[in-house]
PDB file of N, CA and C in Angstrom:
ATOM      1  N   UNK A   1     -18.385   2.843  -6.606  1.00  0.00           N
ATOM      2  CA  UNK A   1     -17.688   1.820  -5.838  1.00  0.00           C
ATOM      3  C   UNK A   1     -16.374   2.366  -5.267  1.00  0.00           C
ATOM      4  N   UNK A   2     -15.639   3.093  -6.075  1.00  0.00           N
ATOM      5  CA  UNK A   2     -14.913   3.620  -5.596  1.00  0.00           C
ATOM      6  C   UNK A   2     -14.158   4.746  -4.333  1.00  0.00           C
ATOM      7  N   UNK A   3     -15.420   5.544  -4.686  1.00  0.00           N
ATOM      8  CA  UNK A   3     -15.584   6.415  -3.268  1.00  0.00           C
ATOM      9  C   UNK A   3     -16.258   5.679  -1.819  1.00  0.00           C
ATOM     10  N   UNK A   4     -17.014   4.691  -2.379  1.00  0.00           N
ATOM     11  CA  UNK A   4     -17.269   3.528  -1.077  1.00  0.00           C
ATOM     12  C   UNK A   4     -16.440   2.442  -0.778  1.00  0.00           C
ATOM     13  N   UNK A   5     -14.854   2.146  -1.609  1.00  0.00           N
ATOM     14  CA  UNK A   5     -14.002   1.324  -1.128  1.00  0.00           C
ATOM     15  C   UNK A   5     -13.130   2.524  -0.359  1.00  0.00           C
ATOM     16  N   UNK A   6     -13.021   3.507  -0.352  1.00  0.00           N
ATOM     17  CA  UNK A   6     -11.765   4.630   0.231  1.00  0.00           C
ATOM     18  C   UNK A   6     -12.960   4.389   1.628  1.00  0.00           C
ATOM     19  N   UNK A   7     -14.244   5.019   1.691  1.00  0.00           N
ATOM     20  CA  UNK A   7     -14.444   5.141   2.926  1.00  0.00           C
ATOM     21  C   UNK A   7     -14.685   4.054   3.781  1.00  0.00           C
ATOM     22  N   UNK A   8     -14.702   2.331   3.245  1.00  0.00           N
ATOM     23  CA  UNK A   8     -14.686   1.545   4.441  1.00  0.00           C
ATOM     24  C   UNK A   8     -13.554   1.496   4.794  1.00  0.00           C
ATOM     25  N   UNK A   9     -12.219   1.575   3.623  1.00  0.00           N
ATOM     26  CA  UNK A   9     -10.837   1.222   4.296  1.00  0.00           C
ATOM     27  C   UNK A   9     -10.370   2.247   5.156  1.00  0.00           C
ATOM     28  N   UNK A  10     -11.061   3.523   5.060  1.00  0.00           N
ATOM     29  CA  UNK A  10     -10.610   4.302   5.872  1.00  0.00           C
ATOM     30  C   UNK A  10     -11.102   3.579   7.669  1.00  0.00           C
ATOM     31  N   UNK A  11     -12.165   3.413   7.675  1.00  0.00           N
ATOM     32  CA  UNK A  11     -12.499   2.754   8.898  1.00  0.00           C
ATOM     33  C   UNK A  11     -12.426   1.232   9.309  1.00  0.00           C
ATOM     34  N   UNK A  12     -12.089   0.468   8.183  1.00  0.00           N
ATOM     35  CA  UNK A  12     -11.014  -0.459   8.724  1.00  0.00           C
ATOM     36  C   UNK A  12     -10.492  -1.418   7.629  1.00  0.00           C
ATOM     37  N   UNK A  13     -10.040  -2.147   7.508  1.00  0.00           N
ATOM     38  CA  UNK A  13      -9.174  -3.024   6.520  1.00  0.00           C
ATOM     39  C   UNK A  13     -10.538  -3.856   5.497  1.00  0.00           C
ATOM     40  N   UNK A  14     -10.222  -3.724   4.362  1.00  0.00           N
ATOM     41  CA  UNK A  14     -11.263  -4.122   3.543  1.00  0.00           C
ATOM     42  C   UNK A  14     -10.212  -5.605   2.418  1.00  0.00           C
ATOM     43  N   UNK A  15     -10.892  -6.886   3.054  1.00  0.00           N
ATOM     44  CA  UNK A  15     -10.529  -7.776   2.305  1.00  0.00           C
ATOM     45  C   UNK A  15     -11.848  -8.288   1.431  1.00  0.00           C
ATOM     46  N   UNK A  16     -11.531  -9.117   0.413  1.00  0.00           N
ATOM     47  CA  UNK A  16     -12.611  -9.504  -1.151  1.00  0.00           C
ATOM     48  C   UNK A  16     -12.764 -11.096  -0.443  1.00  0.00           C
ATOM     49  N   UNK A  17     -13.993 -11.570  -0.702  1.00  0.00           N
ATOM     50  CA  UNK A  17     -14.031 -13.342  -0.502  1.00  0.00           C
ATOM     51  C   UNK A  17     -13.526 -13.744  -1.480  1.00  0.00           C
ATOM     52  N   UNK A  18     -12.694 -14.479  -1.651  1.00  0.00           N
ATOM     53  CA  UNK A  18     -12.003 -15.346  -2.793  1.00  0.00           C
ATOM     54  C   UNK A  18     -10.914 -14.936  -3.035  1.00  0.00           C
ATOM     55  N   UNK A  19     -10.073 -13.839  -2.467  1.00  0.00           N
ATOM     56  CA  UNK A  19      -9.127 -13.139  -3.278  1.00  0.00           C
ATOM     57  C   UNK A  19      -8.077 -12.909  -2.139  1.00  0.00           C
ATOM     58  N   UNK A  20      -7.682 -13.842  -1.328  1.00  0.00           N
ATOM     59  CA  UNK A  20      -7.198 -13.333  -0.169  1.00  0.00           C
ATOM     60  C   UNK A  20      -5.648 -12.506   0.152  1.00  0.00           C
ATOM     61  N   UNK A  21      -5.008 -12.849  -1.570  1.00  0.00           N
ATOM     62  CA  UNK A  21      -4.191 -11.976  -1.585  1.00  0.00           C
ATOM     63  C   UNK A  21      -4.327 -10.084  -1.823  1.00  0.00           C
ATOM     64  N   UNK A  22      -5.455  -9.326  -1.691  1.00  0.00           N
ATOM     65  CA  UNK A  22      -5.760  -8.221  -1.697  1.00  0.00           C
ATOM     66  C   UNK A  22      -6.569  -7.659  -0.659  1.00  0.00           C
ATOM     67  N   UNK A  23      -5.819  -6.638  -0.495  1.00  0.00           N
ATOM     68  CA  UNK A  23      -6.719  -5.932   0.416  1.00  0.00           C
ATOM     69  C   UNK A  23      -6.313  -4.341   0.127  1.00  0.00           C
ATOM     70  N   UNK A  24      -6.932  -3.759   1.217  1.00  0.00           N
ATOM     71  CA  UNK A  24      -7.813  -2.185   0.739  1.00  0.00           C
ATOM     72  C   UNK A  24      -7.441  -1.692   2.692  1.00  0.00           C
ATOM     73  N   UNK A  25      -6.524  -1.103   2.544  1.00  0.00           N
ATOM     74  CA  UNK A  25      -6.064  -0.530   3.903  1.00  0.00           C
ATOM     75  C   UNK A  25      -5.443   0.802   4.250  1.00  0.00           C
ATOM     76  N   UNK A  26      -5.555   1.303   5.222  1.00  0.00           N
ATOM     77  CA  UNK A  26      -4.908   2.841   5.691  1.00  0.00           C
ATOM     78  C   UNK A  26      -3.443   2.687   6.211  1.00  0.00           C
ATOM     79  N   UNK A  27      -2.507   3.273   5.766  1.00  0.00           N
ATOM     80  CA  UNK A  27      -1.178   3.052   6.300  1.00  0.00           C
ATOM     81  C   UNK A  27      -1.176   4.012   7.056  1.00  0.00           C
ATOM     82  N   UNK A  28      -0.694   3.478   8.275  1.00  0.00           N
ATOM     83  CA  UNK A  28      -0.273   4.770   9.852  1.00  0.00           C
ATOM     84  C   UNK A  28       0.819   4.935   9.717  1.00  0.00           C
ATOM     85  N   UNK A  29       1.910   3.546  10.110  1.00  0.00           N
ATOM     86  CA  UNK A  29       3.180   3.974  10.599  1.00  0.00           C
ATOM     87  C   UNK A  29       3.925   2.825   9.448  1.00  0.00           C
ATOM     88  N   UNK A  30       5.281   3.122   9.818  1.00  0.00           N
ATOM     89  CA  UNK A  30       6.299   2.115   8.674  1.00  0.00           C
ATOM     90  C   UNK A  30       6.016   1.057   9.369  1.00  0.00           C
ATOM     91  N   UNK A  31       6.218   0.226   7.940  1.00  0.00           N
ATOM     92  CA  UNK A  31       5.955  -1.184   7.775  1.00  0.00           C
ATOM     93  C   UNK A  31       7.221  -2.048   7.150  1.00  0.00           C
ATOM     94  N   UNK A  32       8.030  -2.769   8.180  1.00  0.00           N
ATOM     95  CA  UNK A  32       9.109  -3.281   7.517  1.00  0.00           C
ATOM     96  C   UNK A  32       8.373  -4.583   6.533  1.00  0.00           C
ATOM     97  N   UNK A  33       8.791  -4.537   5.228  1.00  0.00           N
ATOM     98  CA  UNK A  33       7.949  -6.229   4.230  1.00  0.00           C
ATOM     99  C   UNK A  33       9.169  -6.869   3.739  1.00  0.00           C
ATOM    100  N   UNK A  34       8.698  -8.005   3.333  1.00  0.00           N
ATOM    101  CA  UNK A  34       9.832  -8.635   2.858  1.00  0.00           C
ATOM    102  C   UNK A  34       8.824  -9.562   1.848  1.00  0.00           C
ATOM    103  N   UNK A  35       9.292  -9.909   0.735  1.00  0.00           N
ATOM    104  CA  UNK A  35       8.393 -10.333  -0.140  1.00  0.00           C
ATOM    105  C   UNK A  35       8.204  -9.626  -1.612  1.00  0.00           C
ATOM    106  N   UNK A  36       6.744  -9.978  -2.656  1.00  0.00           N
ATOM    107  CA  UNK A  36       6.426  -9.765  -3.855  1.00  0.00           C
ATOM    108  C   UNK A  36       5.152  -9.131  -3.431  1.00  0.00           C
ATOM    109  N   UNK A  37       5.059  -7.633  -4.080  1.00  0.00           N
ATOM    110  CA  UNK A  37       3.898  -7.096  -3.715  1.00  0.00           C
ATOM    111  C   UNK A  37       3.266  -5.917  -4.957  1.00  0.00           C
ATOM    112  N   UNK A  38       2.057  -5.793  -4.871  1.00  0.00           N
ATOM    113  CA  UNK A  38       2.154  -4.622  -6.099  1.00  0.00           C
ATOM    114  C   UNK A  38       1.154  -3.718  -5.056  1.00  0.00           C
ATOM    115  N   UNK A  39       1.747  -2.156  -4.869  1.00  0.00           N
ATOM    116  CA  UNK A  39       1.030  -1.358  -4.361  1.00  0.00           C
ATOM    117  C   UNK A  39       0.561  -0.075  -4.998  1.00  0.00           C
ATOM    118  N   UNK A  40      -0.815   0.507  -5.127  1.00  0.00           N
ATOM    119  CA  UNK A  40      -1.358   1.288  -5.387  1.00  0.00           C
ATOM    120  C   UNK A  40      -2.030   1.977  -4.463  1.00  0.00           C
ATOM    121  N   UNK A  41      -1.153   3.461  -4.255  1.00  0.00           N
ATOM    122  CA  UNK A  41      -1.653   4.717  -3.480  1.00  0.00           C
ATOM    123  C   UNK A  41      -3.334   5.081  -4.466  1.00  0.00           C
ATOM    124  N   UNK A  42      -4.308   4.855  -3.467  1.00  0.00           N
ATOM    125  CA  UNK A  42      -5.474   5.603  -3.700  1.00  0.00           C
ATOM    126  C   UNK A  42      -5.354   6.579  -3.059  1.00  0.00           C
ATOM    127  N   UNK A  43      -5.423   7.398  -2.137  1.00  0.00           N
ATOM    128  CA  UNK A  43      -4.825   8.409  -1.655  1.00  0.00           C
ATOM    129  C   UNK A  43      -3.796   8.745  -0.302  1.00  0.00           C
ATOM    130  N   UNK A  44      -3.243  10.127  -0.659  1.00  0.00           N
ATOM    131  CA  UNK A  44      -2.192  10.369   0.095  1.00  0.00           C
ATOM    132  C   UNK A  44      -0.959  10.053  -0.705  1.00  0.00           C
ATOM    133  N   UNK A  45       0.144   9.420   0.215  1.00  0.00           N
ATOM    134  CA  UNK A  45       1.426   9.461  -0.206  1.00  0.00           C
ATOM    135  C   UNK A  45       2.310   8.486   0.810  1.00  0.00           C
ATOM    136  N   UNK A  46       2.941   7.840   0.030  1.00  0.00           N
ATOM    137  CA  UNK A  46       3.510   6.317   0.347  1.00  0.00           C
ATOM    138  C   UNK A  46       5.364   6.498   0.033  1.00  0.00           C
ATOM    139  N   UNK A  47       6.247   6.631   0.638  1.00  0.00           N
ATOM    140  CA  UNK A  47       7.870   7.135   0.321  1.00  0.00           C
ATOM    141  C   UNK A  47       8.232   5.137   0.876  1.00  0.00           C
ATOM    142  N   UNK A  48       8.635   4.634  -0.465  1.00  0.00           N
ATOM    143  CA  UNK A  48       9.377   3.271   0.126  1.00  0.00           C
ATOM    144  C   UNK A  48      10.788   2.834  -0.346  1.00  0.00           C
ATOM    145  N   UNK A  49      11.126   2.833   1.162  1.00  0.00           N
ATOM    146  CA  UNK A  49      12.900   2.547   0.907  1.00  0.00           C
ATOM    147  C   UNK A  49      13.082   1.303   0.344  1.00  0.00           C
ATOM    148  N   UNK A  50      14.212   1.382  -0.105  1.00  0.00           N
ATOM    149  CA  UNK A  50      14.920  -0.146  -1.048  1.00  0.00           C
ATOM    150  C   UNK A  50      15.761  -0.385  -0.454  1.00  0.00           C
ATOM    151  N   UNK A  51      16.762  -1.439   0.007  1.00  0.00           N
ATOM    152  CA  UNK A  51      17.732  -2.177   0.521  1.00  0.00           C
ATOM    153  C   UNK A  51      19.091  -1.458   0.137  1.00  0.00           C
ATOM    154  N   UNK A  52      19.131  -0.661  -1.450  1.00  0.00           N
ATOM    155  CA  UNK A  52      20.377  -0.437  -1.929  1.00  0.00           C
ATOM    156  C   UNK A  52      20.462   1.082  -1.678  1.00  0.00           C
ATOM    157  N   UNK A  53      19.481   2.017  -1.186  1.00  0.00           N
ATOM    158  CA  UNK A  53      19.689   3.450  -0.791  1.00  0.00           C
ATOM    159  C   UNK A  53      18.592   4.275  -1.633  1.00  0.00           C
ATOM    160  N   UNK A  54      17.949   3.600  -2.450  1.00  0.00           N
ATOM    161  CA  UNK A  54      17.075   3.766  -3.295  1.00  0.00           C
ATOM    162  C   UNK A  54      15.965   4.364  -2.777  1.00  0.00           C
ATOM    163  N   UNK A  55      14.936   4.820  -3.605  1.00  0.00           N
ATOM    164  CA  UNK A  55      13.859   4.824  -2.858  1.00  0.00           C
ATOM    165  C   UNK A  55      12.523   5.586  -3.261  1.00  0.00           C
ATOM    166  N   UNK A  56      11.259   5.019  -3.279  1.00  0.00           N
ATOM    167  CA  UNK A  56      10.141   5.060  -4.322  1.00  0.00           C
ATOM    168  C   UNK A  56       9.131   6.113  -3.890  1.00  0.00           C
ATOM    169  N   UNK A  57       8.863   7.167  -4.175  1.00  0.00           N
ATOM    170  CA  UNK A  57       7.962   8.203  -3.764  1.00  0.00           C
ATOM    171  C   UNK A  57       6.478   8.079  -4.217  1.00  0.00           C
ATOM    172  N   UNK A  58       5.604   7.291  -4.268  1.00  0.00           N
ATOM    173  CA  UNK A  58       3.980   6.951  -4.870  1.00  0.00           C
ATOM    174  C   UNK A  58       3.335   8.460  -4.299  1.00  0.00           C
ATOM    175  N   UNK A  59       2.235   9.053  -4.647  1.00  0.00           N
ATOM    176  CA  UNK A  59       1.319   9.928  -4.946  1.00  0.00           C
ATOM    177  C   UNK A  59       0.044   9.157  -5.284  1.00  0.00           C
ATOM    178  N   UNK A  60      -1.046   9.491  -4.962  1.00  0.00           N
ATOM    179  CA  UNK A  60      -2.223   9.149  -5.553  1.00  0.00           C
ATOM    180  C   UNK A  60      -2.777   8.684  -6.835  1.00  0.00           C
ATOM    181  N   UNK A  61      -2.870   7.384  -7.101  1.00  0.00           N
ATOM    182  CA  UNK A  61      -3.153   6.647  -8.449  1.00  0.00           C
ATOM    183  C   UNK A  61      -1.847   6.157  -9.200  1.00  0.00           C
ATOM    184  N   UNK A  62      -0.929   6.425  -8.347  1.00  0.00           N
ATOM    185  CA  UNK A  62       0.624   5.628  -8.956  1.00  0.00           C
ATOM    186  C   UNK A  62       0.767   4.501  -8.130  1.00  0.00           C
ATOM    187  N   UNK A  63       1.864   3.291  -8.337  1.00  0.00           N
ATOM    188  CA  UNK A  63       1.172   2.228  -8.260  1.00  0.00           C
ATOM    189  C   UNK A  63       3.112   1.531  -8.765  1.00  0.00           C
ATOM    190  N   UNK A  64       3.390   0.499  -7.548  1.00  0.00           N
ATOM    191  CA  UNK A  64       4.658   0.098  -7.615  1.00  0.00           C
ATOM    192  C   UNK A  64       4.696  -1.346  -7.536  1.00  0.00           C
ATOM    193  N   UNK A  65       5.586  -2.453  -8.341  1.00  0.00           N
ATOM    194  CA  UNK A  65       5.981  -3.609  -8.174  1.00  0.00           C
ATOM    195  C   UNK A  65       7.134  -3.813  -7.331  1.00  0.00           C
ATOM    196  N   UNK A  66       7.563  -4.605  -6.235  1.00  0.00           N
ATOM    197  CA  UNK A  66       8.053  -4.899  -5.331  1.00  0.00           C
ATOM    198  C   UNK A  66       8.643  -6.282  -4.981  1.00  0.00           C
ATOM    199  N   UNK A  67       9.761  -6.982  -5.301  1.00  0.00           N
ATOM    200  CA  UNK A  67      10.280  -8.435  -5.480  1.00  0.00           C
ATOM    201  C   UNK A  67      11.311  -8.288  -4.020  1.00  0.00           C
ATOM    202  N   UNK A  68      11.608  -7.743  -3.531  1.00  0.00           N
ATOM    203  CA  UNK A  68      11.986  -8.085  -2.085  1.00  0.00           C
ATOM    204  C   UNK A  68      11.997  -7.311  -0.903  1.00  0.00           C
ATOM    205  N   UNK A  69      12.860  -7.269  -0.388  1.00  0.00           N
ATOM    206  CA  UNK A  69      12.711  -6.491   1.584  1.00  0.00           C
ATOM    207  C   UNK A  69      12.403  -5.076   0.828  1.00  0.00           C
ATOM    208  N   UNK A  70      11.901  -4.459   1.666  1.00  0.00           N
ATOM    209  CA  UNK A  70      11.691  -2.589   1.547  1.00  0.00           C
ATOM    210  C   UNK A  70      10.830  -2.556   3.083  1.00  0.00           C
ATOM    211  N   UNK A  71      10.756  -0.786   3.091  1.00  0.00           N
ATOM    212  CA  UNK A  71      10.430  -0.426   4.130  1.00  0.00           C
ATOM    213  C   UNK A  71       9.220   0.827   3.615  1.00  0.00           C
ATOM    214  N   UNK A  72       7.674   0.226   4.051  1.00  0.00           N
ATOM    215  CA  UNK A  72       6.701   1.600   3.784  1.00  0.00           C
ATOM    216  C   UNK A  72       6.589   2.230   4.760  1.00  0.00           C
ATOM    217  N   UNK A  73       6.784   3.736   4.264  1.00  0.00           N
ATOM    218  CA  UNK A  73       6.774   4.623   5.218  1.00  0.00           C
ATOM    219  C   UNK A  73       5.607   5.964   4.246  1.00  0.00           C
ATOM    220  N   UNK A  74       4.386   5.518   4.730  1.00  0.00           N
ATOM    221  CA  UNK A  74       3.454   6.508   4.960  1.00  0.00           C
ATOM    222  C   UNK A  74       3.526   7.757   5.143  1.00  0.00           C
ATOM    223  N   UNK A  75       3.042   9.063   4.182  1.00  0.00           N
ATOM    224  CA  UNK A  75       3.744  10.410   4.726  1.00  0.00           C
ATOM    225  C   UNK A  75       2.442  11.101   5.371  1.00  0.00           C
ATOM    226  N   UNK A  76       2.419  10.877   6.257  1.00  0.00           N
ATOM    227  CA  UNK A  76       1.109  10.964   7.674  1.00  0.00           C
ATOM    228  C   UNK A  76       0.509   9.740   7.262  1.00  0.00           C
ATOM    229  N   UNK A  77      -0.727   9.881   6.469  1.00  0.00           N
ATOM    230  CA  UNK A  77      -1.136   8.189   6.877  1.00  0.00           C
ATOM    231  C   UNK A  77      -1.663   8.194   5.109  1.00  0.00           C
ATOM    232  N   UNK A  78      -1.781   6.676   4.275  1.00  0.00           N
ATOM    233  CA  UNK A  78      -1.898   6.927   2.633  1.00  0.00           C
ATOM    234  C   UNK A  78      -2.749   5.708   3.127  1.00  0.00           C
ATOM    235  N   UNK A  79      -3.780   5.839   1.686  1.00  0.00           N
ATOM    236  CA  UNK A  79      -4.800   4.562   1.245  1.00  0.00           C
ATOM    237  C   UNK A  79      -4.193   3.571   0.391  1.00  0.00           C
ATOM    238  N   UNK A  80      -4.127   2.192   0.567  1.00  0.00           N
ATOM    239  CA  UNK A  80      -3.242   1.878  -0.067  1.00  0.00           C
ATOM    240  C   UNK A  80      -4.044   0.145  -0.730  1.00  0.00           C
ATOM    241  N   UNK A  81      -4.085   0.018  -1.709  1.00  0.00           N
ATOM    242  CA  UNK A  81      -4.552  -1.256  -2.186  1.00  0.00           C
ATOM    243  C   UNK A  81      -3.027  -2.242  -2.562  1.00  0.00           C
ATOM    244  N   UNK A  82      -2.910  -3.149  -1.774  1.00  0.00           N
ATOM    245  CA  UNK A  82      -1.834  -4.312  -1.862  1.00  0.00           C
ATOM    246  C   UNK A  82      -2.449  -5.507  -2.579  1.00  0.00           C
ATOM    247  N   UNK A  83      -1.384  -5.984  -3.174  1.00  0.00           N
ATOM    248  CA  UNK A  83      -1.805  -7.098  -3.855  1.00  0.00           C
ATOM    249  C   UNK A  83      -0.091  -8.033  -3.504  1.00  0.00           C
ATOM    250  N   UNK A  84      -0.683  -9.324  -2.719  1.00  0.00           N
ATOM    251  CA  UNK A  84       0.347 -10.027  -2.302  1.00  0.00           C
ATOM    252  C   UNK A  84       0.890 -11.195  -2.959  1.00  0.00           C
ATOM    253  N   UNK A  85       1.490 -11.361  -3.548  1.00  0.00           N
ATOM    254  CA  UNK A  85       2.220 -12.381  -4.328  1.00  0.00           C
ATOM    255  C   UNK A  85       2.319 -14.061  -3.606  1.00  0.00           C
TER     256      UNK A  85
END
């Protein structure tokens, strides 16, 4: 299942029936968010700024909680499973 959730999200956004806070997507470019989010790099690499100068470096199978504004910035393009609060 796994190697067949990376390759639909690679070709386009993969949402669950019932679950509409998750989805299964390719990050291109930065994404300003604002909000509660939990993100897990399936692959690639995900660098997300924090408001205070901070700032979160994910790698493949690491996996971050998120309670307000930040900025994802994709390092070329990462697989990324969101879960939206």
């Amino acid at each position: 299942m796994k190697l067949h959730l990376k390759r639909l999200a690679k070709e386009k956004e993969v949402r669950f029936p019932g679950v509409e806070h998750l989805r299964v997507y390719e990050a291109r470019e930065r994404e300003e968010r604002t909000g509660e989010f939990v993100y897990v790099v399936l692959e690639g690499e995900v660098v997300i700024d924090l408001p205070d100068g901070r700032y979160l470096h994910l790698r493949p199978f690491e996996a971050a909680h998120l309670t307000g504004p930040h900025l994802l910035l994709p390092v070329e393009r990462a697989l990324l499973l969101e879960i939206r609060a």
